[in-house]
C-alpha atoms as a PDB file:
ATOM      1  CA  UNK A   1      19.223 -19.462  11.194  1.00  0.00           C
ATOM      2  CA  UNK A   2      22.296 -18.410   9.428  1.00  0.00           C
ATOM      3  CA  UNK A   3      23.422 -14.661   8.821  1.00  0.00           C
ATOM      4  CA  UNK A   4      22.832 -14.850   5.619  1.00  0.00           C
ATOM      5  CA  UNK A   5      19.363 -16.196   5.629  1.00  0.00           C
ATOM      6  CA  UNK A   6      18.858 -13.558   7.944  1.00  0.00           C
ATOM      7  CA  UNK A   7      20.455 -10.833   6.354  1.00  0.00           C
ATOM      8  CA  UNK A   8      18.198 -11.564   3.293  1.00  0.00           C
ATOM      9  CA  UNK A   9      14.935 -12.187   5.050  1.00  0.00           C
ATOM     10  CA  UNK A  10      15.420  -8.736   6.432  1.00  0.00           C
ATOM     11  CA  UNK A  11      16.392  -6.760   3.855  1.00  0.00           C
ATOM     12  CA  UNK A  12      13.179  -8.158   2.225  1.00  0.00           C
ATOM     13  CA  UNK A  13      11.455  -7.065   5.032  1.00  0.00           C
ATOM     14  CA  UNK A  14      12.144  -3.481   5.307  1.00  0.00           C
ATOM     15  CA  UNK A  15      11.857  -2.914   1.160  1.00  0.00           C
ATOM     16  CA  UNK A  16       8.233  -4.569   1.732  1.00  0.00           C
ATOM     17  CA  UNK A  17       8.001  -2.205   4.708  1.00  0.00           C
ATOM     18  CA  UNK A  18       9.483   0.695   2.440  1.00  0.00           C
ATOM     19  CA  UNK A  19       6.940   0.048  -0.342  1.00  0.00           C
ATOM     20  CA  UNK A  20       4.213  -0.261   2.683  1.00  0.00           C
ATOM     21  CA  UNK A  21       5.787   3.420   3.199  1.00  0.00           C
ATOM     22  CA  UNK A  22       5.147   4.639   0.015  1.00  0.00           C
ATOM     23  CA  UNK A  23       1.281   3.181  -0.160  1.00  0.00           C
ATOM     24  CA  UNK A  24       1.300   5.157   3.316  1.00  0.00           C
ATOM     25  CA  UNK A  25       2.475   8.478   2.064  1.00  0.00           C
ATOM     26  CA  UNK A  26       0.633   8.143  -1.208  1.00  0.00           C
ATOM     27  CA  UNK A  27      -2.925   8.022   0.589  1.00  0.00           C
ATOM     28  CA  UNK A  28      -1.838  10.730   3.060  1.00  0.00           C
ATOM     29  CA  UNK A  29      -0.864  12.830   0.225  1.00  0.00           C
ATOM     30  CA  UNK A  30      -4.415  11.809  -1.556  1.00  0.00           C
ATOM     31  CA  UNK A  31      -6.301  13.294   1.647  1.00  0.00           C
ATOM     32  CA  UNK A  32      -6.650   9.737   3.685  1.00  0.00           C
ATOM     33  CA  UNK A  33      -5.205   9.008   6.677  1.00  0.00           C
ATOM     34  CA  UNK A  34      -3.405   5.497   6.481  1.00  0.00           C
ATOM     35  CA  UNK A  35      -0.969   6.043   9.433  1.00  0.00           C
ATOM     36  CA  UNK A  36      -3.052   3.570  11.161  1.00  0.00           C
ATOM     37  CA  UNK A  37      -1.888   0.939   9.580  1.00  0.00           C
ATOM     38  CA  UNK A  38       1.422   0.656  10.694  1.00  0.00           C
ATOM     39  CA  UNK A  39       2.909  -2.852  10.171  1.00  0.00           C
ATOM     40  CA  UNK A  40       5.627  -3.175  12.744  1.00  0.00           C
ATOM     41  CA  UNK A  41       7.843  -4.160  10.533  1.00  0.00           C
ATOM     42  CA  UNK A  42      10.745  -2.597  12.398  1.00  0.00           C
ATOM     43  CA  UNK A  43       9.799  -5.134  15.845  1.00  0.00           C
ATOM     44  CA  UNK A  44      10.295  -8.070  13.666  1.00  0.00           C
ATOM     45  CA  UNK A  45      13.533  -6.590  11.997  1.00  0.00           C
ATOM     46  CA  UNK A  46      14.992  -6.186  15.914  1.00  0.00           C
ATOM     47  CA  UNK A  47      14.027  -9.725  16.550  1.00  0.00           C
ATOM     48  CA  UNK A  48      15.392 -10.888  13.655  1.00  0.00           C
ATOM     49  CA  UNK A  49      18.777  -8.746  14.405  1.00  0.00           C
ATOM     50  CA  UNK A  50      19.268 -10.785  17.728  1.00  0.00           C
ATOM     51  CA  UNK A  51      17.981  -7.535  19.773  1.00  0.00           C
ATOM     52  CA  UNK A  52      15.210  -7.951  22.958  1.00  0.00           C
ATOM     53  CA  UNK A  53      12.445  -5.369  22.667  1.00  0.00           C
ATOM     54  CA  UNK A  54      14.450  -4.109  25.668  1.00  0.00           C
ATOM     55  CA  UNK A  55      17.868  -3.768  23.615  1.00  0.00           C
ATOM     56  CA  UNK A  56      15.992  -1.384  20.565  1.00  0.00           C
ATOM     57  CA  UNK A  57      17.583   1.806  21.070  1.00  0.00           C
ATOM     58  CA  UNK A  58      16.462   5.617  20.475  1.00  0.00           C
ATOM     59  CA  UNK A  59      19.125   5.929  17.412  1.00  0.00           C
ATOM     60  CA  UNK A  60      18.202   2.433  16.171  1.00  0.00           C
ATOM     61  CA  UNK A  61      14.670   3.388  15.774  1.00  0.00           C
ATOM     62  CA  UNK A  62      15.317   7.253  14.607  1.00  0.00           C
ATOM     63  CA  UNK A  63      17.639   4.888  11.900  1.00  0.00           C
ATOM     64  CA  UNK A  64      14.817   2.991  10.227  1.00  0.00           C
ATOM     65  CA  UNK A  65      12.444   5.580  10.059  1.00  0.00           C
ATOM     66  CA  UNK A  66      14.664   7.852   8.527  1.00  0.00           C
ATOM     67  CA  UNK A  67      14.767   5.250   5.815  1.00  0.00           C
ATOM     68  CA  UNK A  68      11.371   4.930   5.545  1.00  0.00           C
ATOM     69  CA  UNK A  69      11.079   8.192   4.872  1.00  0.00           C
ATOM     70  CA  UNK A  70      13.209   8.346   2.120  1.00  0.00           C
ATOM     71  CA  UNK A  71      10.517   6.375   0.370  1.00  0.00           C
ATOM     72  CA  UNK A  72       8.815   8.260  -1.143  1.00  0.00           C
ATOM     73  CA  UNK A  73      11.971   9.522  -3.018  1.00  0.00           C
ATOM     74  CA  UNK A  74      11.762   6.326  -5.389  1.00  0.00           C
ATOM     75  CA  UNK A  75       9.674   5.557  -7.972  1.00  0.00           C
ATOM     76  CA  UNK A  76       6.708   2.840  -6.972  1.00  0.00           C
ATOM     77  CA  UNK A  77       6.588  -0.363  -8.879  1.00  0.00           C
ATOM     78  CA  UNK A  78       5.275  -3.835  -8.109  1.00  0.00           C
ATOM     79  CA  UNK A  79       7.811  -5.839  -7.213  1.00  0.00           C
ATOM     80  CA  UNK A  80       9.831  -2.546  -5.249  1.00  0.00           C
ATOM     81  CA  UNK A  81      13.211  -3.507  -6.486  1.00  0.00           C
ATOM     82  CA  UNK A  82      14.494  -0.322  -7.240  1.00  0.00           C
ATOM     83  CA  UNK A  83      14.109   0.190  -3.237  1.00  0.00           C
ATOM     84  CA  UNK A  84      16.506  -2.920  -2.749  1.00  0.00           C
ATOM     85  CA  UNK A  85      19.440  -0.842  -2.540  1.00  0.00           C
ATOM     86  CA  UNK A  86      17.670   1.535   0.358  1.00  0.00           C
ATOM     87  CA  UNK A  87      16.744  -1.557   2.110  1.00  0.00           C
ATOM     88  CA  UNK A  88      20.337  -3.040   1.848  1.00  0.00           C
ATOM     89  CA  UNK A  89      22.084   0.586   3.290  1.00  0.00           C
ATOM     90  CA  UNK A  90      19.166   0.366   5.650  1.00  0.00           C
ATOM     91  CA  UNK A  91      20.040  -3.096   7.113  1.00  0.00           C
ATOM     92  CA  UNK A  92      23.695  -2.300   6.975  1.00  0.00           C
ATOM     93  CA  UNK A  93      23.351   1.268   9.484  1.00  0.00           C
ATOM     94  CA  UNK A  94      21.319  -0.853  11.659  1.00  0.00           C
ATOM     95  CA  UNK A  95      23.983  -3.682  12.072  1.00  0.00           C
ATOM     96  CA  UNK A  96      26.567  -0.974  12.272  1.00  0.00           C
ATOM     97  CA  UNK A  97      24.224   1.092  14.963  1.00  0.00           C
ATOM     98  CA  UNK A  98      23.722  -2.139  16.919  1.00  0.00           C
ATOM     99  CA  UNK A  99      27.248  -3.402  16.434  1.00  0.00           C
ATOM    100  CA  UNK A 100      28.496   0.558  18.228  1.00  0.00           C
ATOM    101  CA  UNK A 101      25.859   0.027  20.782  1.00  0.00           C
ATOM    102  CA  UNK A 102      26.716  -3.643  21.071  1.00  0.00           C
ATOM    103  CA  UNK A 103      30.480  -2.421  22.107  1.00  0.00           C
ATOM    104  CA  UNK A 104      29.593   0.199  24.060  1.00  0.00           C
ATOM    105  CA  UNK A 105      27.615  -2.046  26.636  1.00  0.00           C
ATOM    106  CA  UNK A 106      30.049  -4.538  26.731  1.00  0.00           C
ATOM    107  CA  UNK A 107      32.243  -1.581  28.276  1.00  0.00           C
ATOM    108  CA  UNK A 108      29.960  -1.008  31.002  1.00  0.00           C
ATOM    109  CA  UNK A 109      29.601  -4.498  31.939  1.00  0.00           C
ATOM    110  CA  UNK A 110      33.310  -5.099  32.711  1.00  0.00           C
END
């Protein structure tokens, strides 16, 4: 798979898990408890990144979910584009987190 294809796939991903987000927050705020139905997204995101489930960091993690929880900040349509541009900063601190990280062990392994 290419880095494009990838980088595309996954920014996909995390706006469809952003708009999951704001379904999520919207219920919560309505008095229903959806947290339950948590999708994962960010597992398949790793994967997708070239990280083992062993390799997802702390910061990496603390990263998306910050994200997600800007969410609720934009307005909620069907097709979530205007949370493209959150998904695309999203994906680009992640490669940036996991590029650092990426460097950093490298380090310790020489």
């Amino acid at each position: 798979m290419t880095a494009v294809y990838n980088k595309n796939l996954i920014v996909l991903l995390i706006q469809q898990d952003l708009k999951h987000n704001q379904l999520v927050e919207a219920l919560w705020k309505a008095g229903l408890n959806a947290n339950i139905h948590a999708l994962q997204i960010s597992d398949i995101v790793a994967s997708l990144m070239g990280m083992r489930e062993e390799e997802i960091s702390d910061q990496w993690t603390e990263i998306y979910f910050s994200f997600l929880d800007q969410a609720h900040c934009y307005k909620i349509s069907e097709m979530a584009e205007d949370l493209k541009p959150l998904a695309e900063e999203c994906y680009n601190t992640l490669l940036a987190c996991k590029n650092i990280e990426d460097r950093t062990s490298h380090r310790v392994e020489i």
